[in-house]
C-alpha atoms as a PDB file:
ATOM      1  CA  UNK A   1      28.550 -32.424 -57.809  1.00  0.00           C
ATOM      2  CA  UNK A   2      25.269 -30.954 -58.470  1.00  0.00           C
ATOM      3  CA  UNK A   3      26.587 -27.498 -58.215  1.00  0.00           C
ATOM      4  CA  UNK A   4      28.825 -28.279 -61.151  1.00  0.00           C
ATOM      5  CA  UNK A   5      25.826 -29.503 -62.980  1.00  0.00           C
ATOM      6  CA  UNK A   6      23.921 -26.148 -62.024  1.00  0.00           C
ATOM      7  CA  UNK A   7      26.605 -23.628 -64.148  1.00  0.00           C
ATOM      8  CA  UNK A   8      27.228 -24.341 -67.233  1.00  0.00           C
ATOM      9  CA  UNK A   9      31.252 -23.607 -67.196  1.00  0.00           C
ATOM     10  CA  UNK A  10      33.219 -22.779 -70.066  1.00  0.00           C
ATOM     11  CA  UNK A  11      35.602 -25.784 -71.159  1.00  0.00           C
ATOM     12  CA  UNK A  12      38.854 -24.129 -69.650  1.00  0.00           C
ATOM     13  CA  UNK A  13      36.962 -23.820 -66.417  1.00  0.00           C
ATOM     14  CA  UNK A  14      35.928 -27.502 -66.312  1.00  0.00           C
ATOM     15  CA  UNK A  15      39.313 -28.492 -67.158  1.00  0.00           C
ATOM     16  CA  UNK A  16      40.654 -26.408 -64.159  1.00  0.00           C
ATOM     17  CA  UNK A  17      37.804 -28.022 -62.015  1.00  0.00           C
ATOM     18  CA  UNK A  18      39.451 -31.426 -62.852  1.00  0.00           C
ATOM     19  CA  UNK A  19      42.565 -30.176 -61.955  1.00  0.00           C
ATOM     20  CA  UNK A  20      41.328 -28.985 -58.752  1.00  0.00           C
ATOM     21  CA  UNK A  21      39.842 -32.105 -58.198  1.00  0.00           C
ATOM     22  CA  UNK A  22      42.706 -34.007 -58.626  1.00  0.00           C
ATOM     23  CA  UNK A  23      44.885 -31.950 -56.350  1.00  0.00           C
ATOM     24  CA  UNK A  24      42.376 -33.217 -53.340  1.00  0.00           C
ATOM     25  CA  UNK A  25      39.716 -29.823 -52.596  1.00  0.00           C
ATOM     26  CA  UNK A  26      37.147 -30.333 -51.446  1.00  0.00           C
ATOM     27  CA  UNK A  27      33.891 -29.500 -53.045  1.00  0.00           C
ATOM     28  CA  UNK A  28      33.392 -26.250 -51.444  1.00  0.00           C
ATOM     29  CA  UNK A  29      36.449 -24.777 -51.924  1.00  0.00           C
ATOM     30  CA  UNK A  30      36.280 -25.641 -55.502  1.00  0.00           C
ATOM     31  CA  UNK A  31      32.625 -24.194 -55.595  1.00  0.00           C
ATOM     32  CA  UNK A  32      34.104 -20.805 -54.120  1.00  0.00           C
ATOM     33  CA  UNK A  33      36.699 -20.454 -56.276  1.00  0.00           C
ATOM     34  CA  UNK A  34      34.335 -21.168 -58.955  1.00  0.00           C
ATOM     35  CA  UNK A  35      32.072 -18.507 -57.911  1.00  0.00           C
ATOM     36  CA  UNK A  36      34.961 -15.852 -57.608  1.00  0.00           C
ATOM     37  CA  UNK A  37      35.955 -17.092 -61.078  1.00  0.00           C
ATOM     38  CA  UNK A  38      32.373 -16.540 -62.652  1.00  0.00           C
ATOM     39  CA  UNK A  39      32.060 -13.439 -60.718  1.00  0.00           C
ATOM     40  CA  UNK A  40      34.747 -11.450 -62.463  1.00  0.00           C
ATOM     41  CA  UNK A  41      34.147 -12.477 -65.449  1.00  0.00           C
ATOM     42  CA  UNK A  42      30.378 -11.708 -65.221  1.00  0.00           C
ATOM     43  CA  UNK A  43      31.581  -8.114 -63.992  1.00  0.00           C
ATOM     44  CA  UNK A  44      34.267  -7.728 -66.668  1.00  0.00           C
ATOM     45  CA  UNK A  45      31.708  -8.053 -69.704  1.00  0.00           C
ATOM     46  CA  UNK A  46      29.405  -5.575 -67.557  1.00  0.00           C
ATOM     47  CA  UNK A  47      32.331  -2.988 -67.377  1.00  0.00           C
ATOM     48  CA  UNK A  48      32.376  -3.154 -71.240  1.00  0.00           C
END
């Protein structure tokens, strides 16, 4: 969980990590979709 407390997500992130938690991943999958997520959107704002 610390990784969670690490990034600050955006509130429809969080909600999707809940979601994501419920379905049963594990913490590292949810971490690395996380990162993808955060990823593109850093790079989409840079594009700008």
């Amino acid at each position: 969980m610390q990784k969670l407390e690490q990034i600050k997500l955006p509130k429809e992130l969080e909600k999707e990590v809940l979601i994501l938690y419920e379905l049963g991943l594990e913490q590292y999958e949810i971490d690395y979709l996380l990162y993808i997520k955060t990823k593109n959107i850093r790079s989409s704002k840079w594009e700008h």
